[in-house]
C-alpha atoms as a PDB file:
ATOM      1  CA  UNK A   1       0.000   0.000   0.000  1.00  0.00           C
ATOM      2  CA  UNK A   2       1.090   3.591  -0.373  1.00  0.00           C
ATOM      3  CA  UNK A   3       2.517   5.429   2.664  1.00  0.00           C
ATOM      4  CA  UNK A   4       1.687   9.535   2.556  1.00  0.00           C
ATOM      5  CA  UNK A   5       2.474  12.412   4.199  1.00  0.00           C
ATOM      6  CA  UNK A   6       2.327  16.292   2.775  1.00  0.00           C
ATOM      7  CA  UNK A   7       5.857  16.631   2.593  1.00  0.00           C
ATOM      8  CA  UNK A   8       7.530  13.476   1.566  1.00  0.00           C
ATOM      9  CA  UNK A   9       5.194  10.129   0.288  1.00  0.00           C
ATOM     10  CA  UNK A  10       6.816   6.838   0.626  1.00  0.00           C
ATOM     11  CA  UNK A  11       6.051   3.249   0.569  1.00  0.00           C
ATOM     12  CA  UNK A  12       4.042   1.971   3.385  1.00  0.00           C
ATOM     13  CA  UNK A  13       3.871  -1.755   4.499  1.00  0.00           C
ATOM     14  CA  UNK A  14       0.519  -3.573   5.615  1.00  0.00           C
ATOM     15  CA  UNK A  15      -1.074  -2.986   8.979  1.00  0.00           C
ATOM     16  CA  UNK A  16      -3.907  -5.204   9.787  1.00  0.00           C
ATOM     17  CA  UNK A  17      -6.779  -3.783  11.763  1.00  0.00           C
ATOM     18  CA  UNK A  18     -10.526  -3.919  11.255  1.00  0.00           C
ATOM     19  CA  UNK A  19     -13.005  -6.244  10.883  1.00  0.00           C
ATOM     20  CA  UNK A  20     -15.501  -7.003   7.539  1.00  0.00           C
ATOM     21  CA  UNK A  21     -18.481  -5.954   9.905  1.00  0.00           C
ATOM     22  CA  UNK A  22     -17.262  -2.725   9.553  1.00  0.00           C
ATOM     23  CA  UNK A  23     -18.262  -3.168   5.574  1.00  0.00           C
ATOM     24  CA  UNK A  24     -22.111  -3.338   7.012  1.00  0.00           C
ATOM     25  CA  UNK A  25     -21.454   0.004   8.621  1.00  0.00           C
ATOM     26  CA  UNK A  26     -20.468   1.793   5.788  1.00  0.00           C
ATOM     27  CA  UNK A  27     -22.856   4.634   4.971  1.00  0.00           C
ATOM     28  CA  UNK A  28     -22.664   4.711   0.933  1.00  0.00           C
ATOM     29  CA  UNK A  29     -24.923   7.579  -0.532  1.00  0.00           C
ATOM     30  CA  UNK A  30     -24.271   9.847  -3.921  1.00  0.00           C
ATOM     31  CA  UNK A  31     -21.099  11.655  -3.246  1.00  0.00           C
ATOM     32  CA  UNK A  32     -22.251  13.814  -6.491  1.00  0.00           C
ATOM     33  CA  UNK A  33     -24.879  15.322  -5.042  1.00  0.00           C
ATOM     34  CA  UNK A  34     -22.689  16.919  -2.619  1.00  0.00           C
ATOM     35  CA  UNK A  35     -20.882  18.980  -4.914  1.00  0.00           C
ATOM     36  CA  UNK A  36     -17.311  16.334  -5.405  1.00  0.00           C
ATOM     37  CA  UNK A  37     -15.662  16.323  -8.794  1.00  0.00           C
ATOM     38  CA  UNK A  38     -15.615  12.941  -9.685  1.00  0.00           C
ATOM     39  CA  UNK A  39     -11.870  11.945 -11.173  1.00  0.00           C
ATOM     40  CA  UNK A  40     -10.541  10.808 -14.387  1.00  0.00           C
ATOM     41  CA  UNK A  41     -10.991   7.387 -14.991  1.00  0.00           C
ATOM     42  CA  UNK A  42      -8.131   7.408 -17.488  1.00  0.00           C
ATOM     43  CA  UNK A  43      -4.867   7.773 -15.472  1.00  0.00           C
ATOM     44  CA  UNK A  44      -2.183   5.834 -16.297  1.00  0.00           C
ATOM     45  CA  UNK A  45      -1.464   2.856 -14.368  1.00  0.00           C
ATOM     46  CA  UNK A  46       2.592   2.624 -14.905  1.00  0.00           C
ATOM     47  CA  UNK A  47       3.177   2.188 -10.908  1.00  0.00           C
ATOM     48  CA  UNK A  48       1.820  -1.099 -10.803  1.00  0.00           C
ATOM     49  CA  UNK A  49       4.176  -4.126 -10.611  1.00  0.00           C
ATOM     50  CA  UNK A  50       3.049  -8.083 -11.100  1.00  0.00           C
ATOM     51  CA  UNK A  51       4.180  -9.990  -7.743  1.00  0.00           C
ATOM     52  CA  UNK A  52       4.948 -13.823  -8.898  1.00  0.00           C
ATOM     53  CA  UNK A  53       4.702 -15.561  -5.743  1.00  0.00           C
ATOM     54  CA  UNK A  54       7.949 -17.872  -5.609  1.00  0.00           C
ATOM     55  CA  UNK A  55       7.377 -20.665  -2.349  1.00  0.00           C
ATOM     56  CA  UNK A  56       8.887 -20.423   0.678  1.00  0.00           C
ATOM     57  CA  UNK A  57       6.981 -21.905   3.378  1.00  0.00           C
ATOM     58  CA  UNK A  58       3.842 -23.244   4.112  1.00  0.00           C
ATOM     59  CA  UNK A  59       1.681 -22.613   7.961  1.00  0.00           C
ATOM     60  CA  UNK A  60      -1.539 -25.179   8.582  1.00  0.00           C
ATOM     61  CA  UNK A  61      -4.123 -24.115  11.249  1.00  0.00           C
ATOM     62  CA  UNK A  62      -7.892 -24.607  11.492  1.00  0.00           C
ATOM     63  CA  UNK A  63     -10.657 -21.697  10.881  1.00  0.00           C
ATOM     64  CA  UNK A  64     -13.473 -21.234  13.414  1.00  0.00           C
ATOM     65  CA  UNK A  65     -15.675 -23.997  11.509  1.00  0.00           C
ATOM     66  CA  UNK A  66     -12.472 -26.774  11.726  1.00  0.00           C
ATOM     67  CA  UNK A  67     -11.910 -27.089   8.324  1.00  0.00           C
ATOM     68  CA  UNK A  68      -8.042 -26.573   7.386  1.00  0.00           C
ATOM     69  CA  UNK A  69      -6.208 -23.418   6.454  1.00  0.00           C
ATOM     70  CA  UNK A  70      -2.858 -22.905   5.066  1.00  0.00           C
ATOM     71  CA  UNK A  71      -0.814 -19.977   4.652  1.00  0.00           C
ATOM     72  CA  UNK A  72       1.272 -19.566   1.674  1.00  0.00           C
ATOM     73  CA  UNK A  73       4.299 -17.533   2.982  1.00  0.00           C
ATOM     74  CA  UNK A  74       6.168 -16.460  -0.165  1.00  0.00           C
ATOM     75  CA  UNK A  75       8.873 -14.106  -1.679  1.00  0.00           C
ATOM     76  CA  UNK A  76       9.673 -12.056  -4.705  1.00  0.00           C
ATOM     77  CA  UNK A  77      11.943  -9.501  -5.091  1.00  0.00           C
ATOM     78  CA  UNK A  78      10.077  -6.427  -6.005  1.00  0.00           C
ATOM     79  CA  UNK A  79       8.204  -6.766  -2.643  1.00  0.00           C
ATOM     80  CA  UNK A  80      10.135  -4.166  -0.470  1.00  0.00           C
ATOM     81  CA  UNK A  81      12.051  -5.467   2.834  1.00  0.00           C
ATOM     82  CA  UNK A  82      11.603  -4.576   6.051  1.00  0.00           C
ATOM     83  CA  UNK A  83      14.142  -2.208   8.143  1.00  0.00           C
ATOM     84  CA  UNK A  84      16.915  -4.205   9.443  1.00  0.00           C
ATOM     85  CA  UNK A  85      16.556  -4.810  12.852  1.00  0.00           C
ATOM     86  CA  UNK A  86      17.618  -7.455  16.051  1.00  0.00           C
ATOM     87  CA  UNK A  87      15.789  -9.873  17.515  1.00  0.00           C
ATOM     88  CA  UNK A  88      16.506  -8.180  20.767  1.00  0.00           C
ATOM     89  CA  UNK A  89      15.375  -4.511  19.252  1.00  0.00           C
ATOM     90  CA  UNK A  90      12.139  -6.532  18.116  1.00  0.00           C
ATOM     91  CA  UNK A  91      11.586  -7.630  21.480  1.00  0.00           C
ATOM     92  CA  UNK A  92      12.231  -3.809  22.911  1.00  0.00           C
ATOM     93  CA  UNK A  93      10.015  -2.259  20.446  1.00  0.00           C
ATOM     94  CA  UNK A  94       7.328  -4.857  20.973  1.00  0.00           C
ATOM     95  CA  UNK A  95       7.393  -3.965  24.630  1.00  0.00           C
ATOM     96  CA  UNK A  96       7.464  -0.062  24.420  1.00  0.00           C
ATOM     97  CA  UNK A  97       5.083   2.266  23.833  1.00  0.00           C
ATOM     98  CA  UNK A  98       5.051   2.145  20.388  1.00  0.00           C
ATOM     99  CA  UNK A  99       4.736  -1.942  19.507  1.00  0.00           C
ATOM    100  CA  UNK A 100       3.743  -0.762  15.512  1.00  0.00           C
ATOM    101  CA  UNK A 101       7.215   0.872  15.069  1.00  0.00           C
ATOM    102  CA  UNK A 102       8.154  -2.345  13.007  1.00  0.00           C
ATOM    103  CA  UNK A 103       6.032  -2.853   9.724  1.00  0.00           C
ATOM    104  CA  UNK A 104       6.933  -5.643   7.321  1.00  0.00           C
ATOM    105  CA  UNK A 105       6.032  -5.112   3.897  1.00  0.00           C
ATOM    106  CA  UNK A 106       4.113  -7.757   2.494  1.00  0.00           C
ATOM    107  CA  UNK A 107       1.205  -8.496  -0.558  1.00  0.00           C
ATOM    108  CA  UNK A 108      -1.560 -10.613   1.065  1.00  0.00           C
ATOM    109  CA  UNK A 109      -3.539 -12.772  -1.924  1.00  0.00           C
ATOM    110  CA  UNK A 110      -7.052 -13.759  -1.594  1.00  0.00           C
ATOM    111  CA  UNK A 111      -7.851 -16.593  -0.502  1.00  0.00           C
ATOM    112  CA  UNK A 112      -8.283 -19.803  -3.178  1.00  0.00           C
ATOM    113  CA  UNK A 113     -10.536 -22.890  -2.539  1.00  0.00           C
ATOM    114  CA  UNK A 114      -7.985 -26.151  -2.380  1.00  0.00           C
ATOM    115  CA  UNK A 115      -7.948 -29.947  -1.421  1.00  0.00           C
ATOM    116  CA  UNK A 116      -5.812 -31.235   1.068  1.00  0.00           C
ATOM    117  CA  UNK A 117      -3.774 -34.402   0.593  1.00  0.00           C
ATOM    118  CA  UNK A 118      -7.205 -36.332   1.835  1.00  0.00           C
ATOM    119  CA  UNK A 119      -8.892 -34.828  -0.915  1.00  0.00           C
ATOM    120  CA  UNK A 120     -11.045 -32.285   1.646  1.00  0.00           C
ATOM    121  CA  UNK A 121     -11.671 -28.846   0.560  1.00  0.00           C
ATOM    122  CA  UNK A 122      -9.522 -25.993   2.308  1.00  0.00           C
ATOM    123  CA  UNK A 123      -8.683 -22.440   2.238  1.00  0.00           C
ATOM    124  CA  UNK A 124      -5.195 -20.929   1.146  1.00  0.00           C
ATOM    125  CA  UNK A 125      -3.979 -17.809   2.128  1.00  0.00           C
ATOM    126  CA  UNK A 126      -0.720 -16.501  -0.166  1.00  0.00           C
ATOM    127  CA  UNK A 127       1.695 -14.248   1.518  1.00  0.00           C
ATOM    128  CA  UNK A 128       4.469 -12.748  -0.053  1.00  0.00           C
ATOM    129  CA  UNK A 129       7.474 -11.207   1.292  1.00  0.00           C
ATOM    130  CA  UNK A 130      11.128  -9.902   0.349  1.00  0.00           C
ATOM    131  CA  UNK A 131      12.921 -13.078  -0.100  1.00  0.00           C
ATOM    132  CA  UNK A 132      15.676 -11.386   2.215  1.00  0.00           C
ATOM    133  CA  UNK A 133      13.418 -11.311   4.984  1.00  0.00           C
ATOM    134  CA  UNK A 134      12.144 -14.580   4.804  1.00  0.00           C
ATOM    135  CA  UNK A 135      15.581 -15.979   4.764  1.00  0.00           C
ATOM    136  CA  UNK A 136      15.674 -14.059   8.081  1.00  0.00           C
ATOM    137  CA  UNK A 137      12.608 -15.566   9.438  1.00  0.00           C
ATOM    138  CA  UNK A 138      14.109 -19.076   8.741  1.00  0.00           C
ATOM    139  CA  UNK A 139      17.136 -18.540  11.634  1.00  0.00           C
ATOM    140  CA  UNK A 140      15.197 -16.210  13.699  1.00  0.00           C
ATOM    141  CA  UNK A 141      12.383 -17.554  15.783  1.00  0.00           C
ATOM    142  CA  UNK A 142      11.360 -14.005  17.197  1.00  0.00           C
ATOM    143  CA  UNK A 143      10.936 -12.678  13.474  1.00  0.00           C
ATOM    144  CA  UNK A 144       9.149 -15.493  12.686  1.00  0.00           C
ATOM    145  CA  UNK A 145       6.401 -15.699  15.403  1.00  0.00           C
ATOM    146  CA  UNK A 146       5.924 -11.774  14.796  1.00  0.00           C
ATOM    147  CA  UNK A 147       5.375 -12.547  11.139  1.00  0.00           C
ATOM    148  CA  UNK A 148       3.228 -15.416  11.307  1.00  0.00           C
ATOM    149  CA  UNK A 149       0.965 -13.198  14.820  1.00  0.00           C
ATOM    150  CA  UNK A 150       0.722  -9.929  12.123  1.00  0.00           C
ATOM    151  CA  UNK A 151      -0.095 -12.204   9.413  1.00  0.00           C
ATOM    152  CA  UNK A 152      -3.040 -13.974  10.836  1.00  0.00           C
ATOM    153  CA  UNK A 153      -4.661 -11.297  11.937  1.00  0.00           C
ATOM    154  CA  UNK A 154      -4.463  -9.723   8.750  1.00  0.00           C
ATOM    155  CA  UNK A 155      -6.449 -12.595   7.740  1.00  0.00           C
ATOM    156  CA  UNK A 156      -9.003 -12.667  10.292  1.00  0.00           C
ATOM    157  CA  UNK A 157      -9.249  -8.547   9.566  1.00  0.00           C
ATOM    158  CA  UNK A 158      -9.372  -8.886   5.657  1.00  0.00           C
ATOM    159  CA  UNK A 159     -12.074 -11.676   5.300  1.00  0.00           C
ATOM    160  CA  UNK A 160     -13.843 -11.928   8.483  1.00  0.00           C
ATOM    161  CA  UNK A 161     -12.118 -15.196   9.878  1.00  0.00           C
ATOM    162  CA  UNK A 162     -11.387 -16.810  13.119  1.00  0.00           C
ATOM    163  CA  UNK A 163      -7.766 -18.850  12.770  1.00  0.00           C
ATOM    164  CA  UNK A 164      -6.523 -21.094  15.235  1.00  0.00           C
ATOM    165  CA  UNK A 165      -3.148 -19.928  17.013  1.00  0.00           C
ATOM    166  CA  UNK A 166      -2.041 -23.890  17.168  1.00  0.00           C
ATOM    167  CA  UNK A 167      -0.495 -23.720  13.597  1.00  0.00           C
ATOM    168  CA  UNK A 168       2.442 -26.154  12.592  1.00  0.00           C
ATOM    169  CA  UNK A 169       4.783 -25.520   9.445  1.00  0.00           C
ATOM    170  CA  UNK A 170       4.591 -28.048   7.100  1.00  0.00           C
ATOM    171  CA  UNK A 171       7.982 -29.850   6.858  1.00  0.00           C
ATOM    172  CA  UNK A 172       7.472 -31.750   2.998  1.00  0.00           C
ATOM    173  CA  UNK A 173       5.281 -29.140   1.561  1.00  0.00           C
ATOM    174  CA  UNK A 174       6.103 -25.235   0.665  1.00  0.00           C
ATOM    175  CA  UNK A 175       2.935 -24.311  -0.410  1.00  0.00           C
ATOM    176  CA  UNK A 176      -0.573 -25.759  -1.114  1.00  0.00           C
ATOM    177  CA  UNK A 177      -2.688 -25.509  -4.284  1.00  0.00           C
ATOM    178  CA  UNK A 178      -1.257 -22.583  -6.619  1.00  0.00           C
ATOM    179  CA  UNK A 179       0.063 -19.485  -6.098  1.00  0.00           C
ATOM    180  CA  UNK A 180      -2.048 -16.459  -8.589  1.00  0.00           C
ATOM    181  CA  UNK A 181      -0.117 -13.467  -9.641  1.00  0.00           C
ATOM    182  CA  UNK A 182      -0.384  -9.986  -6.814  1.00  0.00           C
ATOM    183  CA  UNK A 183      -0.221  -6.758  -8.166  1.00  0.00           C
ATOM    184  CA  UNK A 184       1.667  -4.027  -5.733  1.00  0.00           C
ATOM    185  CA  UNK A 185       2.672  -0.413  -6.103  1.00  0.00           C
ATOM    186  CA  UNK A 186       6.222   0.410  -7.294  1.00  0.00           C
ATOM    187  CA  UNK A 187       6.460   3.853  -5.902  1.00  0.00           C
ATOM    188  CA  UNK A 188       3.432   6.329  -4.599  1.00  0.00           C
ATOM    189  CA  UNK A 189       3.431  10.002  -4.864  1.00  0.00           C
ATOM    190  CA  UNK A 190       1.510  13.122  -3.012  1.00  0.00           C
ATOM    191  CA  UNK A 191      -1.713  12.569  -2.643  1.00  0.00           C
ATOM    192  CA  UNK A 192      -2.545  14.997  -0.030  1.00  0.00           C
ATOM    193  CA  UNK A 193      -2.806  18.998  -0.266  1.00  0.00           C
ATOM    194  CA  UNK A 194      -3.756  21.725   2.052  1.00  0.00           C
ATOM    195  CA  UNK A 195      -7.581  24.161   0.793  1.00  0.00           C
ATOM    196  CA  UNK A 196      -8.784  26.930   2.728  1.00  0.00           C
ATOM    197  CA  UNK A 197     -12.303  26.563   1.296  1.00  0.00           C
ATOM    198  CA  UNK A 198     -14.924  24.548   3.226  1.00  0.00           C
ATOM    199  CA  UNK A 199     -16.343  21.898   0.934  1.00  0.00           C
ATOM    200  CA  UNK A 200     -19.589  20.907   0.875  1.00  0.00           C
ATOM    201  CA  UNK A 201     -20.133  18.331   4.317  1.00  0.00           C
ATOM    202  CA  UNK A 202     -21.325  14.885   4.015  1.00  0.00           C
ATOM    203  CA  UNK A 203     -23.934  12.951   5.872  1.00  0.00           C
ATOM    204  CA  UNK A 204     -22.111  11.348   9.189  1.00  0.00           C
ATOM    205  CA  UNK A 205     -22.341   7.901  10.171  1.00  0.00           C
ATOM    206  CA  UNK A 206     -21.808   6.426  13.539  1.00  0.00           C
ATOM    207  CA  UNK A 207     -18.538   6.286  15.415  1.00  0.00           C
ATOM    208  CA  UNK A 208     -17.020   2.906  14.262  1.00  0.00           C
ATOM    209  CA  UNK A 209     -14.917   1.224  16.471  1.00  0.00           C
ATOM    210  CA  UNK A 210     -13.566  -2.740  15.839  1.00  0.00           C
ATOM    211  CA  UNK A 211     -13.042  -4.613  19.438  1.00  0.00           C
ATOM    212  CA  UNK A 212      -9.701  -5.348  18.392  1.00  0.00           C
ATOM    213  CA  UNK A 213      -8.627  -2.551  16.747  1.00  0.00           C
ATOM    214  CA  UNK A 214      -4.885  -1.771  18.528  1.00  0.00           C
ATOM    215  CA  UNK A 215      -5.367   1.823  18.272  1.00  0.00           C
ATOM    216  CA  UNK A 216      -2.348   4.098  18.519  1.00  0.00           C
ATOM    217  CA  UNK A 217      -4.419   6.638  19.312  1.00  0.00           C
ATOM    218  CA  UNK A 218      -8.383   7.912  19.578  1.00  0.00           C
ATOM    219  CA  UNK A 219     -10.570   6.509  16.116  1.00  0.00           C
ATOM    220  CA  UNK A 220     -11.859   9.541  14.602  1.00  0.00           C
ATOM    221  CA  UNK A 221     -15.023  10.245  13.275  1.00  0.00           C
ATOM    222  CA  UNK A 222     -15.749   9.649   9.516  1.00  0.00           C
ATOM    223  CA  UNK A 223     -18.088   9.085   6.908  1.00  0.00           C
ATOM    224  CA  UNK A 224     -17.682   6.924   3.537  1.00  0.00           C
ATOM    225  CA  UNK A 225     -20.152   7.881   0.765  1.00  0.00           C
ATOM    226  CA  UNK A 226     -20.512   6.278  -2.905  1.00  0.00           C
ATOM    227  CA  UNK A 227     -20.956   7.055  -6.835  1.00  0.00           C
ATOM    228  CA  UNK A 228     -23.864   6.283  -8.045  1.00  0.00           C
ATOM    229  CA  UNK A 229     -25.346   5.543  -5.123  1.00  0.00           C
ATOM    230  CA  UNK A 230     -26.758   2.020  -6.169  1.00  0.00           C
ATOM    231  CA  UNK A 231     -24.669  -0.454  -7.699  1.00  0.00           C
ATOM    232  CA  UNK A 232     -20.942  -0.869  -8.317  1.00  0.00           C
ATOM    233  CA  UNK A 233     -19.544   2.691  -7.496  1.00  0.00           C
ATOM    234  CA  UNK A 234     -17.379   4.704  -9.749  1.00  0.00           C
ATOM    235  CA  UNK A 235     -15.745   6.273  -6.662  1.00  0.00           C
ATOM    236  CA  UNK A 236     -15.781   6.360  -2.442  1.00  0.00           C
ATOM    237  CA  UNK A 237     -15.281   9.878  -0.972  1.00  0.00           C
ATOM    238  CA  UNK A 238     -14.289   9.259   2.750  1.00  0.00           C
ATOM    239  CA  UNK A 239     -14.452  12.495   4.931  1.00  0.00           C
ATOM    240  CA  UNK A 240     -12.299  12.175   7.824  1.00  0.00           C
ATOM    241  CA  UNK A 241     -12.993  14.353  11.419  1.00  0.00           C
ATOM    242  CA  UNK A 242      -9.761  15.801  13.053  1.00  0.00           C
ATOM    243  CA  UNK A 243     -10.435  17.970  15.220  1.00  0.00           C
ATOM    244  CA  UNK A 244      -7.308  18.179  17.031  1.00  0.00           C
ATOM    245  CA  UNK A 245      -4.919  18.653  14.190  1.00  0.00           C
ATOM    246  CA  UNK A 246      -3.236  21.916  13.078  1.00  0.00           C
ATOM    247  CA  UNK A 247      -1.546  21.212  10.647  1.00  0.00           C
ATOM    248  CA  UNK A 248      -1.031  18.510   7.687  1.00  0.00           C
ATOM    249  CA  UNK A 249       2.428  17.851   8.140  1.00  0.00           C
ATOM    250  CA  UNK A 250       1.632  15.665  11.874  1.00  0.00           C
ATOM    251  CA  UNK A 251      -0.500  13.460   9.833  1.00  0.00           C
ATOM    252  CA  UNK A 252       0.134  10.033   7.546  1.00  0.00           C
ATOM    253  CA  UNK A 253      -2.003   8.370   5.158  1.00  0.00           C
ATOM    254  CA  UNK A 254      -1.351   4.891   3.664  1.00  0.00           C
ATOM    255  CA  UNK A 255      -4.254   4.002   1.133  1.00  0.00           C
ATOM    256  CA  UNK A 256      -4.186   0.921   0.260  1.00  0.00           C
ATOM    257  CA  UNK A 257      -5.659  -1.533  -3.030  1.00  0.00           C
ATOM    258  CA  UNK A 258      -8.688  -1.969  -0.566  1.00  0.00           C
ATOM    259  CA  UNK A 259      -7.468  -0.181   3.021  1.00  0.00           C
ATOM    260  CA  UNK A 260      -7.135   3.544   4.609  1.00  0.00           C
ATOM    261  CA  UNK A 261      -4.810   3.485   7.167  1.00  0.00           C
ATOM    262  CA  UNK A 262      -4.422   6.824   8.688  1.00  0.00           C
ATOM    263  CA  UNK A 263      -1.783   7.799  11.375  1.00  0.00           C
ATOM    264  CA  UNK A 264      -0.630  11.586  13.273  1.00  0.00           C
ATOM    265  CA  UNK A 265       2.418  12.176  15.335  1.00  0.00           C
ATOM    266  CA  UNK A 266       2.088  11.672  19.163  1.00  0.00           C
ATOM    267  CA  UNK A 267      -0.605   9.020  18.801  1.00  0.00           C
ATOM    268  CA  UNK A 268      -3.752  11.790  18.473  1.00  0.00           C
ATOM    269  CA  UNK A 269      -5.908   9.721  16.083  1.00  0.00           C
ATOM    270  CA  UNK A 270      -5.337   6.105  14.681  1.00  0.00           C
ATOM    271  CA  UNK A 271      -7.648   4.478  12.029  1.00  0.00           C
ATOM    272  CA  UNK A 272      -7.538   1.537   9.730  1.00  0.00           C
ATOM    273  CA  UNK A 273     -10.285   0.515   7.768  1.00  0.00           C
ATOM    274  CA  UNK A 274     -10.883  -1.967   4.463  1.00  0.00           C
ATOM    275  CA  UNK A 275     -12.908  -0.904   1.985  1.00  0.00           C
ATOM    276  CA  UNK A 276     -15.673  -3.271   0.328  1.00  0.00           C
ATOM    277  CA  UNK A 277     -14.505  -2.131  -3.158  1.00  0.00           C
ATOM    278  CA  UNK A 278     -10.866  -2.399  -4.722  1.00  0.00           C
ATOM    279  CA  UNK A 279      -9.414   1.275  -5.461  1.00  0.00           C
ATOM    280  CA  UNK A 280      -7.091   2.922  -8.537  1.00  0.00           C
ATOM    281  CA  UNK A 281      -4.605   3.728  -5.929  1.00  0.00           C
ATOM    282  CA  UNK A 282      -2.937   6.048  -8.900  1.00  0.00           C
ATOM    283  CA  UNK A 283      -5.889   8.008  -8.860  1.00  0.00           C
ATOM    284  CA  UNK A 284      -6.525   8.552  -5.446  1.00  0.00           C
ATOM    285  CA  UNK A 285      -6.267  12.542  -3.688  1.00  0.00           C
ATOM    286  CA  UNK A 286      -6.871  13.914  -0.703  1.00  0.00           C
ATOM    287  CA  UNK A 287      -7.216  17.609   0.814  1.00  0.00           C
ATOM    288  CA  UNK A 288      -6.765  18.591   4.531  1.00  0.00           C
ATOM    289  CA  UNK A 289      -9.112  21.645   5.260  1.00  0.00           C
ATOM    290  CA  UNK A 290      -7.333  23.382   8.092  1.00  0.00           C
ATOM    291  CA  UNK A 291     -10.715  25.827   8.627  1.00  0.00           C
ATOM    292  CA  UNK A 292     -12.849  22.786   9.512  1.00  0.00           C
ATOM    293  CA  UNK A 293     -10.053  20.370  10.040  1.00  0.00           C
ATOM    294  CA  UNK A 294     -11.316  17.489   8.062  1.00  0.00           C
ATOM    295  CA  UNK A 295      -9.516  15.331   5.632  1.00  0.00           C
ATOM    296  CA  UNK A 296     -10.977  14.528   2.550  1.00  0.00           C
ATOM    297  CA  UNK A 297     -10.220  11.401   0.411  1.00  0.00           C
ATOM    298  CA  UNK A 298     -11.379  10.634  -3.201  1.00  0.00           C
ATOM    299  CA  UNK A 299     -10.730   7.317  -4.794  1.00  0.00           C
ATOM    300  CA  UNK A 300     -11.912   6.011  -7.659  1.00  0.00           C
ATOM    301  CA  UNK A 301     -12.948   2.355  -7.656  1.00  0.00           C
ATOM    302  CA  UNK A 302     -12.026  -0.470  -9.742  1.00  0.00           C
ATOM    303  CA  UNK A 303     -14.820  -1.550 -12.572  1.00  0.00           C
ATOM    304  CA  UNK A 304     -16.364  -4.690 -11.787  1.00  0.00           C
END
């Protein structure tokens, strides 16, 4: 996913936070009849790179219904790697105040209908990594276990699972069933500006807040509308509520194929939230209103 700030955008890896009942939640009504210009639909798509999913390693655990699921860890060299880091400064990070300091990048698949070696239908899950850090994960247990704890919950998150934490790695099998093409970003650019004009204000939904959401900070207020209103949607405008911001330069957006993960400095406001719809991440802007203090984000959707 892209990582952005107002002063210097840069590649973001995947935080996993939210659950699909927030999809339920989502109030979707005609962002054009609020006054949004809806953008062009004919951008050029350059940024995007194919991920081929090379096999690494293979996790089995159990969903909530006992049927078998397998995670497909895998590598490929155009996914970025991780900061280097020590086990040790893992373990210190994981234990301050700021446990989210560490991000490993990483493409997660959907998931693909398989049969296990008794012929029984499963789930498969691909993950892919930088081949660097999975060779990393091999010698270093602490890596690993963080890996494999982020991963699952990005699972659970993503497509509204329950996964079993008694998982084994396979020991004669790297991967299970076959491993589909990802598409990530190569590089991201500025997608968010300052206005001084108030633009026209959406209808608000509720509060959302996921039970397990590890907030690093207090989940704003926001609304999510769509265009047209019925149907697939040509675009999602998302209005964003922070109050306690000043200026645009505290605060960090990621936006993601499907995800808006929105940071600020000293932990003021945390949110993370998938989208029901894939976005044209190339296509995506947003505007910080420093009158009314929300953040406005237009991204146009994927055709069906």
């Amino acid at each position: 996913m892209d990582k952005l700030n107002m002063l210097d955008p840069d590649s973001g890896a995947m935080d996993t936070d939210m659950t699909e009942a927030m999809y339920n939640k989502l109030l979707l009504e005609a962002a054009s009849q609020q006054g949004y210009p809806v953008p062009p639909n004919d951008a050029a798509k350059e940024n995007v790179l194919q991920v081929v999913p090379q096999p690494g390693f293979c996790l089995k655990t159990k969903a909530a219904d006992g049927k078998k699921a397998f995670i497909n860890v895998c590598h490929a060299e155009n996914v970025p790697a991780p900061k280097e880091m020590t086990d040790q400064e893992l373990l210190n990070l994981l234990d301050s105040e700021d446990p989210f300091g560490f991000r490993i990048p990483m493409s997660l698949g959907e998931p693909h209908a398989e049969l296990d070696k008794s012929g029984n239908g499963c789930t498969a899950y691909d993950v892919v990594v930088n081949p660097g850090f999975l060779e990393k994960m091999k010698t270093s247990e602490v890596f690993r276990a963080f890996f494999i704890s982020v991963t699952m919950e990005g699972i659970e998150d993503k497509y509204n699972q329950t996964l079993s934490r008694e998982w084994v790695i396979l020991k004669n099998k790297r991967f299970i069933g076959t491993l589909p093409e990802q598409r990530i970003r190569s590089k991201s650019k500025p997608l968010i500006t300052e206005m001084d004009n108030s633009a026209p204000a959406l209808p608000k939904a509720p509060k959302l807040d996921a039970a397990d959401l590890k907030a690093r900070g207090q989940t704003p207020e926001y609304r999510i509308v769509q265009d047209p209103a019925e149907g697939h949607p040509e675009y999602l405008v998302a209005e964003i509520d922070l109050p306690k911001v000043k200026t645009v330069n505290s605060v960090t957006l990621d936006i993601g194929e499907d995800r808006i993960l929105l940071e600020t400095r000293s932990n003021v406001y945390y949110l993370d939230i998938y989208l029901p719809f894939y976005l044209l991440q190339d296509e995506c802007g947003a505007q910080f209103n420093r009158k009314t203090r929300i953040l406005t984000i237009t991204m146009p959707v994927q055709p069906s």
